[in-house]
Protein backbone atom coordinates (compact mmCIF):
# COMPACT_ATOMS: atom_id res chain seq x y z
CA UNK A 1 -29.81 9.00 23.95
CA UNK A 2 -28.81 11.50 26.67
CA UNK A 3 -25.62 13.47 25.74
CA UNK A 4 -23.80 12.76 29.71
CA UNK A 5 -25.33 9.00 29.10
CA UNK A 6 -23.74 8.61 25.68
CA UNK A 7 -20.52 10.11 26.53
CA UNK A 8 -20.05 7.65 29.59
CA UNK A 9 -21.29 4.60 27.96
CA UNK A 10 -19.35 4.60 24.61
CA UNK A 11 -15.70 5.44 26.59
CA UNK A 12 -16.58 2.47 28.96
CA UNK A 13 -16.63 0.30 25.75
CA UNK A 14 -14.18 1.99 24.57
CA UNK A 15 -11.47 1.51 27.46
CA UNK A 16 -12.55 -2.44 27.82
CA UNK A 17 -9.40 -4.46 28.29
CA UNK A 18 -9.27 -6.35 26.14
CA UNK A 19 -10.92 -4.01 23.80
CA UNK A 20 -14.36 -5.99 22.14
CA UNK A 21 -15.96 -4.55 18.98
CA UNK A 22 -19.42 -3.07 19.41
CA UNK A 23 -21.89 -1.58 16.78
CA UNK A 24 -23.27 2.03 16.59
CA UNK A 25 -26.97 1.85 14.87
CA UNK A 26 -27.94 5.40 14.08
CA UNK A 27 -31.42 6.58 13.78
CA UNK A 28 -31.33 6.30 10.33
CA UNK A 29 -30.37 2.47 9.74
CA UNK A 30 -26.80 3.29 9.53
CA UNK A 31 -24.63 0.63 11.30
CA UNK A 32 -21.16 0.21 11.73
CA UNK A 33 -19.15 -1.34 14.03
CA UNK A 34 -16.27 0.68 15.85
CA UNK A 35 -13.20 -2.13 15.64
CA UNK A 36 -10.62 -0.40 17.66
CA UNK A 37 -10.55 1.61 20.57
CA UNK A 38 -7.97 4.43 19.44
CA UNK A 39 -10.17 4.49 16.13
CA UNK A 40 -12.92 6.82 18.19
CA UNK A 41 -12.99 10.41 19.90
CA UNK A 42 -15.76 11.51 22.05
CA UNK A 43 -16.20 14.68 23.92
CA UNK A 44 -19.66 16.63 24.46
CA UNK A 45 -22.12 14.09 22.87
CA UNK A 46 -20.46 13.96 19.35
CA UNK A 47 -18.35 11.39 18.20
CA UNK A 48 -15.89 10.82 15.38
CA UNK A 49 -14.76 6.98 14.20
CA UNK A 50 -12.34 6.71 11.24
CA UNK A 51 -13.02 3.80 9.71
CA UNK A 52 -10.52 1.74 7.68
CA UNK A 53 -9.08 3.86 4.84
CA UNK A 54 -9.53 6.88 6.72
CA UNK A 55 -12.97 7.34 6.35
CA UNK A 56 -14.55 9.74 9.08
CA UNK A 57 -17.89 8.92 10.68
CA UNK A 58 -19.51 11.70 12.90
CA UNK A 59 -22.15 10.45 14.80
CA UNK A 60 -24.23 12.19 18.13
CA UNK A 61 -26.77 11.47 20.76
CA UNK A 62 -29.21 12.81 18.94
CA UNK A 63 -28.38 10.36 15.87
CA UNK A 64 -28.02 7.25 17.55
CA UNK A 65 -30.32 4.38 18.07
CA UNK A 66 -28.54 1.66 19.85
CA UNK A 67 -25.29 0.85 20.55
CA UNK A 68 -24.92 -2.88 20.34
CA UNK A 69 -22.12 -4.89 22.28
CA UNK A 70 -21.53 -7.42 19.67
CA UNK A 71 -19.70 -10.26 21.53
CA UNK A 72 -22.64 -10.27 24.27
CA UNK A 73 -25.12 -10.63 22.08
CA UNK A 74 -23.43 -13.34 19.75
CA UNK A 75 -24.05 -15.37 23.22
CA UNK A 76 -27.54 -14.89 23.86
């Protein structure tokens, strides 16, 4: 994924109001689903979500796969 396209598309889901879960699929098979928006920094293609118990997740465009909207695609 393109660092400028990455960047752009993850704060747009990020600012939703109301805020909607999504999932982040890495390259690797990794998945896990960012569940609020103040849980998540982004800034020059690298991102950092802290899970529940303070668990840090640093992901990239290079290392991710898809980022799935998970309430559209509970409808399809």
């Amino acid at each position: 994924m393109a660092e400028q396209h990455f960047d752009s598309f993850l704060i747009a889901l990020l600012d939703r109001k109301p805020f909607r879960p999504f999932t982040v699929e890495l390259i690797g098979g990794d998945r896990f689903e960012i569940d609020h928006p103040r849980a998540t920094v982004v800034r020059d293609g690298v991102a950092i979500y802290v899970r529940p118990g303070g668990i840090p997740v640093y992901f990239d465009h290079d290392s991710v796969l898809k980022i799935v909207d998970d309430i559209a695609d509970a409808d399809t």
